[in-house]
Each structure stands twice: as C-alpha cells, then as structure tokens.
PDB file of N, CA and C in Angstrom:
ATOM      1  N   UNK A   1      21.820   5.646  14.770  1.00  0.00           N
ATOM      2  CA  UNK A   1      20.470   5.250  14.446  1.00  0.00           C
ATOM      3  C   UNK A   1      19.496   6.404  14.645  1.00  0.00           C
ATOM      4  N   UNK A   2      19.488   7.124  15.686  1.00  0.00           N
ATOM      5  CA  UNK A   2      18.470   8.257  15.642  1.00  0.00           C
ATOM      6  C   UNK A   2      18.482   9.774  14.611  1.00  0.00           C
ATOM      7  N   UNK A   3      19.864   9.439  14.782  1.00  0.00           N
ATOM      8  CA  UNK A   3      19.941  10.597  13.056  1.00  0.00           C
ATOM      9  C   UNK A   3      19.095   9.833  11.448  1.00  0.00           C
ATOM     10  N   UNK A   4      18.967   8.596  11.462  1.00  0.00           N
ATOM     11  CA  UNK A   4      17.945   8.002  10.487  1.00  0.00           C
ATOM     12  C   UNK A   4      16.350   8.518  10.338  1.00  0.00           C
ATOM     13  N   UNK A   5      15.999   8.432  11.811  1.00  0.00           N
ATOM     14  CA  UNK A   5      14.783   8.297  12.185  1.00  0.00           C
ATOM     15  C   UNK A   5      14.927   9.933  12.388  1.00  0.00           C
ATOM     16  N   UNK A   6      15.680  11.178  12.451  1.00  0.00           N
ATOM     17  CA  UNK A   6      15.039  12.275  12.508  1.00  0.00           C
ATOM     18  C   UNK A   6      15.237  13.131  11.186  1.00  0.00           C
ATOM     19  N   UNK A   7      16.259  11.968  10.171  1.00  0.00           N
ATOM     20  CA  UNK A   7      15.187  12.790   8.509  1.00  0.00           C
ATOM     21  C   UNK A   7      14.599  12.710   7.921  1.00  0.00           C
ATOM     22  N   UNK A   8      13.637  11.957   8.468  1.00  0.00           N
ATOM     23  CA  UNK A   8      11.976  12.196   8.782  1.00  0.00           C
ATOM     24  C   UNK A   8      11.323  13.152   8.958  1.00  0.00           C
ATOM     25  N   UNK A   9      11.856  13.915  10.184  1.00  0.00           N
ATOM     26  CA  UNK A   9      10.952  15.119  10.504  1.00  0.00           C
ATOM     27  C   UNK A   9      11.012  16.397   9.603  1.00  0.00           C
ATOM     28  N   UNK A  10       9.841  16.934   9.339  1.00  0.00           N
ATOM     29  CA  UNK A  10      10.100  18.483   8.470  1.00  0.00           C
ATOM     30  C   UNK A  10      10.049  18.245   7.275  1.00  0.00           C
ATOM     31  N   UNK A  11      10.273  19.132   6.742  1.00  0.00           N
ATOM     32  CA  UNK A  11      10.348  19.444   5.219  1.00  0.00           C
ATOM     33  C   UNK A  11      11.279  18.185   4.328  1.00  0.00           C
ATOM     34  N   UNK A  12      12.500  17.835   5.251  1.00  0.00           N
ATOM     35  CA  UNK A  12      13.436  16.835   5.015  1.00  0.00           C
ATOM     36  C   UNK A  12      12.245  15.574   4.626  1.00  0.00           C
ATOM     37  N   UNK A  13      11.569  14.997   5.499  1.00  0.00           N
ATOM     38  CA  UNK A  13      10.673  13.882   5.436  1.00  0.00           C
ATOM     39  C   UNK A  13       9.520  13.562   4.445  1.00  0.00           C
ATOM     40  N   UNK A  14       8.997  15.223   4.438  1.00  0.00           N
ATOM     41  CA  UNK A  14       7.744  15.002   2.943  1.00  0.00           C
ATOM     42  C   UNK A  14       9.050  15.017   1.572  1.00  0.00           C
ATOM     43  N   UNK A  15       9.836  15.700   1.338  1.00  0.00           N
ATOM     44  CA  UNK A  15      10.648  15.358   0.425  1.00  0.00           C
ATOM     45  C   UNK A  15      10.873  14.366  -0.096  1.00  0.00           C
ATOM     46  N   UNK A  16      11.393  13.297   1.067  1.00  0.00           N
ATOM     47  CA  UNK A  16      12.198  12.327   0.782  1.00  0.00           C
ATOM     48  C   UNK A  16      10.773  11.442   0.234  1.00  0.00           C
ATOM     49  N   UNK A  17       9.241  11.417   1.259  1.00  0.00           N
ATOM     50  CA  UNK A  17       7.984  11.014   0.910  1.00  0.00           C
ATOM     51  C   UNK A  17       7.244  11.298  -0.494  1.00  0.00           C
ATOM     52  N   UNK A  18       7.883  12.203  -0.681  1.00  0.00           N
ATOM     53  CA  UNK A  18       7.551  12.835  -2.317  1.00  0.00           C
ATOM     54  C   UNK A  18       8.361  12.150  -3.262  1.00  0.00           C
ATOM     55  N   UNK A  19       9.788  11.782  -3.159  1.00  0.00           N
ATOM     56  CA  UNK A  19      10.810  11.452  -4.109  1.00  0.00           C
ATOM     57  C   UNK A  19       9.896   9.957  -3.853  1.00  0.00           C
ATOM     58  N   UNK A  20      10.034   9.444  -3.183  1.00  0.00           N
ATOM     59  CA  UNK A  20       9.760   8.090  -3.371  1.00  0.00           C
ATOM     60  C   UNK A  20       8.338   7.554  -3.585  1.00  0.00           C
ATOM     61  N   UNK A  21       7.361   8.423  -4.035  1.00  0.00           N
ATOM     62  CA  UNK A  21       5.886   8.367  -4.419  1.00  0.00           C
ATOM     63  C   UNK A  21       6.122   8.434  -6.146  1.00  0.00           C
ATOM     64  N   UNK A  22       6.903   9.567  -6.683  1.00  0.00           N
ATOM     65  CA  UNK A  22       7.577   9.509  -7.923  1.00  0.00           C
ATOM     66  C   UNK A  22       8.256   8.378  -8.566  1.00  0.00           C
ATOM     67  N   UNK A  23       9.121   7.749  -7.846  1.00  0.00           N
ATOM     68  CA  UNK A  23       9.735   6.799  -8.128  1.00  0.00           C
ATOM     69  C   UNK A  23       8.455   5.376  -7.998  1.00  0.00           C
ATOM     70  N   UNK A  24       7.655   5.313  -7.337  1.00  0.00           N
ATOM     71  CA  UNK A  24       6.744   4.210  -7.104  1.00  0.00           C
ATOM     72  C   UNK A  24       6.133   4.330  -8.666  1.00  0.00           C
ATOM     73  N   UNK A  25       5.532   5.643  -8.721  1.00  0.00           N
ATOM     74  CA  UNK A  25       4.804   5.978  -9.889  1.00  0.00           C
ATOM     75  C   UNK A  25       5.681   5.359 -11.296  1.00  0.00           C
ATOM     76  N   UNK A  26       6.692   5.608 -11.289  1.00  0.00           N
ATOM     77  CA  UNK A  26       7.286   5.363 -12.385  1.00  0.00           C
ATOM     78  C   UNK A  26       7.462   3.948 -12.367  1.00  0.00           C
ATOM     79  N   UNK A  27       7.608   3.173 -11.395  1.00  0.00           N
ATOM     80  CA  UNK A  27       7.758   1.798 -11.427  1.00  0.00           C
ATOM     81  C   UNK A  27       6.508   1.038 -11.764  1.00  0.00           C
ATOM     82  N   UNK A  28       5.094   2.195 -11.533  1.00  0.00           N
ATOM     83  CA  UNK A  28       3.750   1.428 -11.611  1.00  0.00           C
ATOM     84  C   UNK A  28       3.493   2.128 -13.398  1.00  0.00           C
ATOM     85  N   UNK A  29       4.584   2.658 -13.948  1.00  0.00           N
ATOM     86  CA  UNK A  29       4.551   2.897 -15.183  1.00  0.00           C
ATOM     87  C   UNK A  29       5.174   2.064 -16.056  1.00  0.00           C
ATOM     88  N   UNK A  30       6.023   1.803 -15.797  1.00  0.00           N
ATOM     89  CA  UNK A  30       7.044   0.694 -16.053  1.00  0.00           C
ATOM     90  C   UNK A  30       5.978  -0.485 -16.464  1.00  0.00           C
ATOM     91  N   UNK A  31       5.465  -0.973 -15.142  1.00  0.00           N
ATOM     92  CA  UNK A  31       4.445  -2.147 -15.417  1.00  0.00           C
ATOM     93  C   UNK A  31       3.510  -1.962 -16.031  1.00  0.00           C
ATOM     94  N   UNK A  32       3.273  -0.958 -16.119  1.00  0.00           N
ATOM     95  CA  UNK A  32       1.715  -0.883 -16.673  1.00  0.00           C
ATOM     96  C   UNK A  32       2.027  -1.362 -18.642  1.00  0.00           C
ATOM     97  N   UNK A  33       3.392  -0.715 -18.563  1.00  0.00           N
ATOM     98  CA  UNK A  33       4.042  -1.082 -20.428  1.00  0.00           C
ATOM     99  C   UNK A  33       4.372  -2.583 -20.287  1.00  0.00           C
ATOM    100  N   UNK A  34       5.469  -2.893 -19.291  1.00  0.00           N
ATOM    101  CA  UNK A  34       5.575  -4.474 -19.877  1.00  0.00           C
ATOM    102  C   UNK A  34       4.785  -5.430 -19.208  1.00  0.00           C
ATOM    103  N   UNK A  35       3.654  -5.466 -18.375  1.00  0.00           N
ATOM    104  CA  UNK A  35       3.109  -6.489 -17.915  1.00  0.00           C
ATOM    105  C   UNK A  35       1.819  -6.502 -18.373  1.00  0.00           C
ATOM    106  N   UNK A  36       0.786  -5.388 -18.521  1.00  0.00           N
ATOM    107  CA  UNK A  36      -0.556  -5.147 -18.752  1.00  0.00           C
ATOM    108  C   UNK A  36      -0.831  -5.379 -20.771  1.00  0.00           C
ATOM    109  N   UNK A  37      -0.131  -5.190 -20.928  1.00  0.00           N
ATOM    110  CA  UNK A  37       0.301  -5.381 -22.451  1.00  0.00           C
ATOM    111  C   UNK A  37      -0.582  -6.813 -22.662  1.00  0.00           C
ATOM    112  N   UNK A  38       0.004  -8.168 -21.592  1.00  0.00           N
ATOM    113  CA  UNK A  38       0.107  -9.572 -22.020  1.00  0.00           C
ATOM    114  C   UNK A  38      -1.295  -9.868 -20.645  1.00  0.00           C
ATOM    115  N   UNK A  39      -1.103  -9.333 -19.740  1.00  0.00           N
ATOM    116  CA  UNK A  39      -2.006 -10.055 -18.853  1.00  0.00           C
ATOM    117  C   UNK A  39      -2.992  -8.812 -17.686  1.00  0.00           C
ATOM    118  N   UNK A  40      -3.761  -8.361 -18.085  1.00  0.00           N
ATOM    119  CA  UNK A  40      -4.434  -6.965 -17.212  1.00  0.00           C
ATOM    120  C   UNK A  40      -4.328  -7.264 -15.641  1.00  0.00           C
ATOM    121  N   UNK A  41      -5.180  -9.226 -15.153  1.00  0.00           N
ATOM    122  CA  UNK A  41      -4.802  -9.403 -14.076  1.00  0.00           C
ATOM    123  C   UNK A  41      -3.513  -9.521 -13.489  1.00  0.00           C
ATOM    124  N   UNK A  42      -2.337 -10.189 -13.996  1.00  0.00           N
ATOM    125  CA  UNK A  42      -1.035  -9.740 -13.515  1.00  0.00           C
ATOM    126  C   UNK A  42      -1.051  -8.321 -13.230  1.00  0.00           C
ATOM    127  N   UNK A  43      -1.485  -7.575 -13.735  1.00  0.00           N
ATOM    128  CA  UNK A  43      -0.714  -6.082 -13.557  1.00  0.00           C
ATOM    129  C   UNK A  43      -1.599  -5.915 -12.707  1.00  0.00           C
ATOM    130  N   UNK A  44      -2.876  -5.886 -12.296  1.00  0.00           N
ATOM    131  CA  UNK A  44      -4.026  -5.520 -11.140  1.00  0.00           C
ATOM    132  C   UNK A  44      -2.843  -6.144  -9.751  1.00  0.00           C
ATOM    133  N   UNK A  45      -2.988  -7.467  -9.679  1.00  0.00           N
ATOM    134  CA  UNK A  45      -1.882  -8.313  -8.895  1.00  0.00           C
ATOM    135  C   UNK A  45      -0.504  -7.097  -8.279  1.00  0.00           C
ATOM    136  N   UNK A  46       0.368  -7.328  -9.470  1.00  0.00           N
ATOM    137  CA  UNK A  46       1.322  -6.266  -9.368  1.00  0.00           C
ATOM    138  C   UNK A  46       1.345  -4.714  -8.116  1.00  0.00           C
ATOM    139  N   UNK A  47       0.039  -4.898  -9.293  1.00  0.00           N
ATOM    140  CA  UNK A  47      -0.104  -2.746  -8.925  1.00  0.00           C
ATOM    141  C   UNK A  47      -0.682  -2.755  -7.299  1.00  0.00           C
ATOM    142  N   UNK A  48      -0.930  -4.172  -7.087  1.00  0.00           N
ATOM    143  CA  UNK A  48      -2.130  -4.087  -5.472  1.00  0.00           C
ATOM    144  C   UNK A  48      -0.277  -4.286  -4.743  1.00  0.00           C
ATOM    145  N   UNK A  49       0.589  -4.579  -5.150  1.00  0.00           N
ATOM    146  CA  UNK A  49       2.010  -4.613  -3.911  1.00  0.00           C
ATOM    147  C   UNK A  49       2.888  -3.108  -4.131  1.00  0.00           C
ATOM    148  N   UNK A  50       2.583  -2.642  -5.449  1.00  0.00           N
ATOM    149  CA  UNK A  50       3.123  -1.428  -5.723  1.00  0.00           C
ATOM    150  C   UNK A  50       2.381  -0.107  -5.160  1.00  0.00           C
ATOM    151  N   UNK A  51       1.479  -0.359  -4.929  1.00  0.00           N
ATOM    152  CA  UNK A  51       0.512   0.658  -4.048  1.00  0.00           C
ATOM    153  C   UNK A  51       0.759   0.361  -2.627  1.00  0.00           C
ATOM    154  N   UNK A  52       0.980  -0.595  -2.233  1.00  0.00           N
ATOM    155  CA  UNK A  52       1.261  -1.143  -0.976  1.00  0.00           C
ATOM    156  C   UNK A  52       2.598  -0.239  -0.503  1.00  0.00           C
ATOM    157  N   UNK A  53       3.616  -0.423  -1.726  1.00  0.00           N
ATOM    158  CA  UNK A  53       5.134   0.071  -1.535  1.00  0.00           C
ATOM    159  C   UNK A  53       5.017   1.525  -1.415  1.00  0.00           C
ATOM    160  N   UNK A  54       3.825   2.320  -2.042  1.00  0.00           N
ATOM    161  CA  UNK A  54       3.481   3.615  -1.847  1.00  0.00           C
ATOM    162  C   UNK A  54       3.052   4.058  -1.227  1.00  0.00           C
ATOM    163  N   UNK A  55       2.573   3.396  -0.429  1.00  0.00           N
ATOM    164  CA  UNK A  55       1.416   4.201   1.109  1.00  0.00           C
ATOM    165  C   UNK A  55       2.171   3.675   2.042  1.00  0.00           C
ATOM    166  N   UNK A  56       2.544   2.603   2.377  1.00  0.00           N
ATOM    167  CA  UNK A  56       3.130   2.263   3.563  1.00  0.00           C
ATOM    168  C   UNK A  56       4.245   2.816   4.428  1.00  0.00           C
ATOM    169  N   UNK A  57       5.007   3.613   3.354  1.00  0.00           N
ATOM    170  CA  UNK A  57       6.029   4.890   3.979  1.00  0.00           C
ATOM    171  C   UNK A  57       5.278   6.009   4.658  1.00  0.00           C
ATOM    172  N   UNK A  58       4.163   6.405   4.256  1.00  0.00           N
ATOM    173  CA  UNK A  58       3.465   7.655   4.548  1.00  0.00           C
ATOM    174  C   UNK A  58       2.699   6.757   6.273  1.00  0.00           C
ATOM    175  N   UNK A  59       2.326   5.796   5.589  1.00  0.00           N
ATOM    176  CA  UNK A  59       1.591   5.791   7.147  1.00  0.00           C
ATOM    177  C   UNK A  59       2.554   5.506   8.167  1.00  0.00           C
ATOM    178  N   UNK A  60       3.640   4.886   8.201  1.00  0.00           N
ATOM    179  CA  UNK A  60       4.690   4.714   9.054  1.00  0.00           C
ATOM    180  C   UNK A  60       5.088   6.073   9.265  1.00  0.00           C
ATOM    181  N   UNK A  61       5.480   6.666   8.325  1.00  0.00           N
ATOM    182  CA  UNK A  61       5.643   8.275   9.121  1.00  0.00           C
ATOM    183  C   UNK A  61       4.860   8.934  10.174  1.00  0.00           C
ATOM    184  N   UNK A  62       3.408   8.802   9.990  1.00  0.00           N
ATOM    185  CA  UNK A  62       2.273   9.162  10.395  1.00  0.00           C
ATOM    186  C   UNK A  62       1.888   8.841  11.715  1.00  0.00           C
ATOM    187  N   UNK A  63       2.625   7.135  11.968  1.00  0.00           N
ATOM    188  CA  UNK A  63       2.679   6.561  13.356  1.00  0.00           C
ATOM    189  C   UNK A  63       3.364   6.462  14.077  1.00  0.00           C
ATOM    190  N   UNK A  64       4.817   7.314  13.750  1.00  0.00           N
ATOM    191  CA  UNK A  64       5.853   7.108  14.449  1.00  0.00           C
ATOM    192  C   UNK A  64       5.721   7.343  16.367  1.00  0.00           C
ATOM    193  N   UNK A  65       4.772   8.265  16.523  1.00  0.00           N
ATOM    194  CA  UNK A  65       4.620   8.792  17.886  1.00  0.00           C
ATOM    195  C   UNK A  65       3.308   8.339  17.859  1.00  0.00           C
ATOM    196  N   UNK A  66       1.997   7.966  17.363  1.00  0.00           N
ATOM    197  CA  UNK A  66       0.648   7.228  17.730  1.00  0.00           C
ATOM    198  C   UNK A  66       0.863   5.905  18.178  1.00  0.00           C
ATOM    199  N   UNK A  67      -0.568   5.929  19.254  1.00  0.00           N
ATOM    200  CA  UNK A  67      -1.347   4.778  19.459  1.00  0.00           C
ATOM    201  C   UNK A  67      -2.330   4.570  18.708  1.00  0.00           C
ATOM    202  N   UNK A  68      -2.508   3.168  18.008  1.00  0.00           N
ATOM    203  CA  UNK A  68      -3.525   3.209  17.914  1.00  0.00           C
ATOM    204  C   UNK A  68      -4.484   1.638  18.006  1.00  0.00           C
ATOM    205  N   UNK A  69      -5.076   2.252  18.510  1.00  0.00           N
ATOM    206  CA  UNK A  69      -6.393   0.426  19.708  1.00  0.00           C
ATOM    207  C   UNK A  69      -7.356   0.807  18.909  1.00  0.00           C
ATOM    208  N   UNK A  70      -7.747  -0.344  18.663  1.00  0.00           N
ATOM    209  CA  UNK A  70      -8.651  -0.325  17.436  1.00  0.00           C
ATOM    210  C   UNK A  70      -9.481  -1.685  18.347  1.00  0.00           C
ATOM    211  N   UNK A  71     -10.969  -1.319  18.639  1.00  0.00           N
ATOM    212  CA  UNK A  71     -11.687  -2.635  19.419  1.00  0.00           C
ATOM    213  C   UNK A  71     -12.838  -3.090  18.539  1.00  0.00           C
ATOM    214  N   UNK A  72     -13.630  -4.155  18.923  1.00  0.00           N
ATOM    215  CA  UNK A  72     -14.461  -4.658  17.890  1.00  0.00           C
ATOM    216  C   UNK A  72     -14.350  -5.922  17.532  1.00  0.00           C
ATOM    217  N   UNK A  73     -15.363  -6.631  17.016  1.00  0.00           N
ATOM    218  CA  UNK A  73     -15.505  -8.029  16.610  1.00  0.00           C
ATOM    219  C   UNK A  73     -14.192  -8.318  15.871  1.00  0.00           C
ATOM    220  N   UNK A  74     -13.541  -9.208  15.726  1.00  0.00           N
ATOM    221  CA  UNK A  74     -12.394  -9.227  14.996  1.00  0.00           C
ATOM    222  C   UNK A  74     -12.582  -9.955  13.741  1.00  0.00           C
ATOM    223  N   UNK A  75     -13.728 -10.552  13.404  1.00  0.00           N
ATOM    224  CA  UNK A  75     -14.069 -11.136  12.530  1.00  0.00           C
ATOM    225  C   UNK A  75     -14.444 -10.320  11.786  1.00  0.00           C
ATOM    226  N   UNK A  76     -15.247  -9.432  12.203  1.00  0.00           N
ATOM    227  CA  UNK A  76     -15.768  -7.841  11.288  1.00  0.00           C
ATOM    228  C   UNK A  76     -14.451  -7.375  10.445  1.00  0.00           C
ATOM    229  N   UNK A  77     -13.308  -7.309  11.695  1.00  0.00           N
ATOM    230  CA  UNK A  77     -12.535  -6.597  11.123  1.00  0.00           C
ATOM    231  C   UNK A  77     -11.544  -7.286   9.953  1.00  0.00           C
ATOM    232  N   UNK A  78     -12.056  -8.547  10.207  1.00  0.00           N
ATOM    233  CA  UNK A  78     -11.118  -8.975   8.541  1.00  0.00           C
ATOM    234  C   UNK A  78     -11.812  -9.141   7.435  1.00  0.00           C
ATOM    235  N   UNK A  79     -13.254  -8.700   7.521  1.00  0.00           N
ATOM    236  CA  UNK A  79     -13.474  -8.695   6.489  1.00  0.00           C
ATOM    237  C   UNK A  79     -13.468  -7.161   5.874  1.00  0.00           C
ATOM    238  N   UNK A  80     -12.942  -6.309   6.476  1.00  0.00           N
ATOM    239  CA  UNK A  80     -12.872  -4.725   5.968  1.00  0.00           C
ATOM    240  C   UNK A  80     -12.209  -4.902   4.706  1.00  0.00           C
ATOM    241  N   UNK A  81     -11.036  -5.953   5.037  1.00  0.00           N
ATOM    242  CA  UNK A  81     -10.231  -5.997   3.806  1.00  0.00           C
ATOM    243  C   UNK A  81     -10.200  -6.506   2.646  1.00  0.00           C
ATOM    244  N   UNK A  82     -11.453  -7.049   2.372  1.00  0.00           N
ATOM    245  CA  UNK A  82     -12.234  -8.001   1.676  1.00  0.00           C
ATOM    246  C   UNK A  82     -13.154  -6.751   0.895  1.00  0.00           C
ATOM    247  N   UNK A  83     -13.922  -5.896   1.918  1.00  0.00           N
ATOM    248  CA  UNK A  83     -15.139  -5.841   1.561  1.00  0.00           C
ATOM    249  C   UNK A  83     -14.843  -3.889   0.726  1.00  0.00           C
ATOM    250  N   UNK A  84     -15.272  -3.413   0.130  1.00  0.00           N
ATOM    251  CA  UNK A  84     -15.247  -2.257  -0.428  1.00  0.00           C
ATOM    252  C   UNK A  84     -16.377  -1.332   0.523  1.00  0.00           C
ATOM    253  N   UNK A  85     -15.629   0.058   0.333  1.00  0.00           N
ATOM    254  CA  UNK A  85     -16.459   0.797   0.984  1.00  0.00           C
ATOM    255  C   UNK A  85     -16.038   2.245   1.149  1.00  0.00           C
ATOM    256  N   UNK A  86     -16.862   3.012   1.267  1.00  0.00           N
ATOM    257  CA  UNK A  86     -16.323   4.488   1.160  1.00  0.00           C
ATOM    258  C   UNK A  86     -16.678   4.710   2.392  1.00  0.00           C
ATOM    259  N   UNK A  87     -15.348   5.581   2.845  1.00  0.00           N
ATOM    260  CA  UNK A  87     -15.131   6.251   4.366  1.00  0.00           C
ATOM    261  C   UNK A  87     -15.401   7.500   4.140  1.00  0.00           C
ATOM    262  N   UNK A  88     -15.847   8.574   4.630  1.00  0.00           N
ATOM    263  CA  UNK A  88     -16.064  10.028   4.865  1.00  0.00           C
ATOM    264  C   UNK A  88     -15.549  10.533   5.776  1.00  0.00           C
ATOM    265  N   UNK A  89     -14.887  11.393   6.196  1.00  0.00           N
ATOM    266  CA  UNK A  89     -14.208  11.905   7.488  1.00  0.00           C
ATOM    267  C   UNK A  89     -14.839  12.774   7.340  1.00  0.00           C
ATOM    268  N   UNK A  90     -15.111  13.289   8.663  1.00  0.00           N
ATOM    269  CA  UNK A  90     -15.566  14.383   8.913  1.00  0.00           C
ATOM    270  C   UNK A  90     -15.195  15.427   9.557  1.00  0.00           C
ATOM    271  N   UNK A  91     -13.628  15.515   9.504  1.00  0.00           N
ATOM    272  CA  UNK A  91     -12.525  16.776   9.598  1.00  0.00           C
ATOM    273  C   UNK A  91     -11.686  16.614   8.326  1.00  0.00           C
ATOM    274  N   UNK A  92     -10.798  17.537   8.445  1.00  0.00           N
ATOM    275  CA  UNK A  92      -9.545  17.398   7.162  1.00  0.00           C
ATOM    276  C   UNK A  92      -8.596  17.808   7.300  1.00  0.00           C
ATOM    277  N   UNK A  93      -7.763  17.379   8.620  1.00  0.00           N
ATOM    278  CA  UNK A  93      -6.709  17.405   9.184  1.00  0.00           C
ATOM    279  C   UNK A  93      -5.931  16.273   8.242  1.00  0.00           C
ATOM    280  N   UNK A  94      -5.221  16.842   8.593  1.00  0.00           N
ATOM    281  CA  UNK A  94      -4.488  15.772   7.912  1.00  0.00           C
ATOM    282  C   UNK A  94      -3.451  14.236   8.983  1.00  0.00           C
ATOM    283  N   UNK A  95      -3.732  14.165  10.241  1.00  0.00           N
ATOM    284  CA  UNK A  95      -3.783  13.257  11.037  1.00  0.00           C
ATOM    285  C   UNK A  95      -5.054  12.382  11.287  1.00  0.00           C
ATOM    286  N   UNK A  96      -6.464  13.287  10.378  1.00  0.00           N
ATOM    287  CA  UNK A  96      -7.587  12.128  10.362  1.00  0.00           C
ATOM    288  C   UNK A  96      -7.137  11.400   9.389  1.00  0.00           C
ATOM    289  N   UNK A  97      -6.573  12.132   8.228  1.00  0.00           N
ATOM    290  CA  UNK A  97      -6.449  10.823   6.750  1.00  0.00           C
ATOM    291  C   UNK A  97      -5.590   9.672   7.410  1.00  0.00           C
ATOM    292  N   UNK A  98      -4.270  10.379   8.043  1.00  0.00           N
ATOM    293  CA  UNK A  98      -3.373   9.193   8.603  1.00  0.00           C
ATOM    294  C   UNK A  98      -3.915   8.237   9.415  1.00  0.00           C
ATOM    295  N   UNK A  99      -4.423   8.242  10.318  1.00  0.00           N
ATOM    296  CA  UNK A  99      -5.764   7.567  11.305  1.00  0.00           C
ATOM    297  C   UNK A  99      -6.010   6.485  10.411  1.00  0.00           C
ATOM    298  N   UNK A 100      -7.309   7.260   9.665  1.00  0.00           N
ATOM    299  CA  UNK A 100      -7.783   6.483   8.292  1.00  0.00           C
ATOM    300  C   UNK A 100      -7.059   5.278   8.010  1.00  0.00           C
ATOM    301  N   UNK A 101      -5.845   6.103   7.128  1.00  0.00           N
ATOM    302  CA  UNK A 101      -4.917   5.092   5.914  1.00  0.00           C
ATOM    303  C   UNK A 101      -4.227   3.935   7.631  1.00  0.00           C
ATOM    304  N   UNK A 102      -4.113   4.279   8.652  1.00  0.00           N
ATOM    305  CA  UNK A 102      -3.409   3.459   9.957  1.00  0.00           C
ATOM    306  C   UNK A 102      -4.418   1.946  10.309  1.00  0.00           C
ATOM    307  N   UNK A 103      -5.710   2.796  10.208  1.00  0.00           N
ATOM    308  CA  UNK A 103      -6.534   1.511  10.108  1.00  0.00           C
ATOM    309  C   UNK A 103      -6.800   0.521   8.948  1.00  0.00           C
ATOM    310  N   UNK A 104      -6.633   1.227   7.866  1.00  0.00           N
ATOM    311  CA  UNK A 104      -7.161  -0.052   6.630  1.00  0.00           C
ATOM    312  C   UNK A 104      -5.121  -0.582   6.474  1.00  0.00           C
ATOM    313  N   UNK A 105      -4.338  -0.117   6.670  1.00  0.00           N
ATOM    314  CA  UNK A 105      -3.500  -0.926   7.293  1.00  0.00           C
ATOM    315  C   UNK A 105      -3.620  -1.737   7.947  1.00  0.00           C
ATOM    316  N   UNK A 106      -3.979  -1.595   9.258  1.00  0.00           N
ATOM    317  CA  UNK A 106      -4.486  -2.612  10.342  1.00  0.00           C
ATOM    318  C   UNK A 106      -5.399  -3.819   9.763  1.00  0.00           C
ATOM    319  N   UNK A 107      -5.891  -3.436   8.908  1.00  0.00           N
ATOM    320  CA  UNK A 107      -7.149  -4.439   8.578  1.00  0.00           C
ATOM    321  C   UNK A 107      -6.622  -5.599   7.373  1.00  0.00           C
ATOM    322  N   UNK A 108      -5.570  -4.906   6.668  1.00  0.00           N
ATOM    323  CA  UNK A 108      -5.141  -5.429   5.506  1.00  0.00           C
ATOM    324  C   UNK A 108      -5.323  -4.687   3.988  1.00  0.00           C
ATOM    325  N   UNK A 109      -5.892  -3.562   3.906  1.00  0.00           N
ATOM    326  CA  UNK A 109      -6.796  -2.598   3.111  1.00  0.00           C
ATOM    327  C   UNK A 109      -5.904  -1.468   2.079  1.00  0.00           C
ATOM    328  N   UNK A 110      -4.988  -1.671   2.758  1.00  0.00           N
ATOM    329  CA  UNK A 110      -4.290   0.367   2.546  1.00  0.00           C
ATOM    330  C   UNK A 110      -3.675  -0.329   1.125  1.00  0.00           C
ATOM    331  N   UNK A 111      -3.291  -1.208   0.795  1.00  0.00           N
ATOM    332  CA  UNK A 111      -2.549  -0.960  -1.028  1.00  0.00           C
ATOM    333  C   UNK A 111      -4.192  -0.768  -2.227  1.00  0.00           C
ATOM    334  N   UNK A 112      -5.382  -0.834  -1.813  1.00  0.00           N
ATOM    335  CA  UNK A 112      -6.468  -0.968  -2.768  1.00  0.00           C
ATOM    336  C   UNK A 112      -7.338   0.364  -1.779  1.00  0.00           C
ATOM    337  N   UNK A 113      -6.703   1.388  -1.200  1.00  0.00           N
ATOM    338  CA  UNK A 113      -7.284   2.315  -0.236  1.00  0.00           C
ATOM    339  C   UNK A 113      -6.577   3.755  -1.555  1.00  0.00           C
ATOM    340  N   UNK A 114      -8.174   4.576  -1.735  1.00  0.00           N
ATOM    341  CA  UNK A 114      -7.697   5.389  -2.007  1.00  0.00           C
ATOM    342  C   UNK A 114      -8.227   6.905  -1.421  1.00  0.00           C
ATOM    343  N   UNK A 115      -7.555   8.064  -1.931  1.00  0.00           N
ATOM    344  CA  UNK A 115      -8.090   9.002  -0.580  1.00  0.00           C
ATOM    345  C   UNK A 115      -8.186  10.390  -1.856  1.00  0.00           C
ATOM    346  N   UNK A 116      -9.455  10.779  -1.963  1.00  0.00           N
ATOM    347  CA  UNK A 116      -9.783  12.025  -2.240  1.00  0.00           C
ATOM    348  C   UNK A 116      -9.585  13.281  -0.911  1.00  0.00           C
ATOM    349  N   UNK A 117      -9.359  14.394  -1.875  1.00  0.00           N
ATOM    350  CA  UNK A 117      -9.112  15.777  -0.813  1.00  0.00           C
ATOM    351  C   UNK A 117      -9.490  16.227  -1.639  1.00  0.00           C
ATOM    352  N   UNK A 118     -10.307  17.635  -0.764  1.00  0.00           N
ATOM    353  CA  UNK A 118     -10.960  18.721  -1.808  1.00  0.00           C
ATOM    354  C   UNK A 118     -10.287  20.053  -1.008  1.00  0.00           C
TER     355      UNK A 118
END
C-alpha cells in the first residue's frame, strides 16, 4: 500500500495528474457531442460531476500531509456553495491555489470552481 501512495510524489504524480486531466477533457468532449446536441442542461448537469472528477485528484494530492480547520458560522459556509464569487489570493504559490481549491471542496464548490494564473 505505501508504494501506491508514493507515485504520487514528484514528477511521477503531476504526470500521472496531467494524464488524467486529458483523459477528463476528452470525456467532457465526448459529452459535449452526444449529450449537449439534445439537452444543454443535461450536459451543464453532466459537466458539474466531470469537473468534479477533474479537480478532486489534484486537491487530494495537495492534502495528503495538510490540516485544514476551517471556523465560522456554518450556515455561511453552506451557502459558499450556492453562492458565486471571485476569490483573489494574494500570493501565487502554488499551495495558496491548493488551500483555495481545499476549501470550496470543503464547502461543496470545487466542480463549478475555476482558477486563473497569470
């Protein structure tokens, strides 16, 4: 079991994170021909679990060794996932984006979460 969990680390891990962002893509191509064709909301539907299937590897990578406590009204916090909104970070590490994408996880958010870099 721990030889699973360490080809993950390194170059081995964005690889394998890369192959399977490709493959998502092509599956959210796939749909976009036979489902959006007949019904736009089916495919919106669709594409919100296929985005889900695409980020959720990256942030699990991201948390393998984090904590993260997240405090606050809890009622606030379900409606994050409800409500639209643009986040700004104000570093560009790339453990703030993970942070980020860890919380609108937490909230319910990360398959309709998207992330500009400049």
């Amino acid at each position: 079991m721990g030889t699973i969990l360490s080809t993950l680390d390194g170059s081995t891990g964005m690889l394998s994170l890369m192959v399977h962002g490709v493959i998502m893509n092509i599956i959210q191509l796939m749909a976009y021909g036979l489902v959006a064709p007949f019904s736009r909301d089916a495919f919106r539907r669709l594409n919100w679990y296929i985005c889900y299937l695409t980020w959720a590897p990256l942030v699990a990578w991201g948390e393998m060794s984090t904590k993260l406590i997240m405090h606050g009204d809890p009622t606030a916090w379900a409606k994050l996932a409800r409500d639209r909104a643009i986040v700004l970070s104000n570093h560009i590490a790339g453990m703030d984006w993970l942070m980020m994408w860890a919380v609108t996880e937490r909230t319910g958010g990360l398959p309709a979460c998207k992330a500009l870099l400049k």
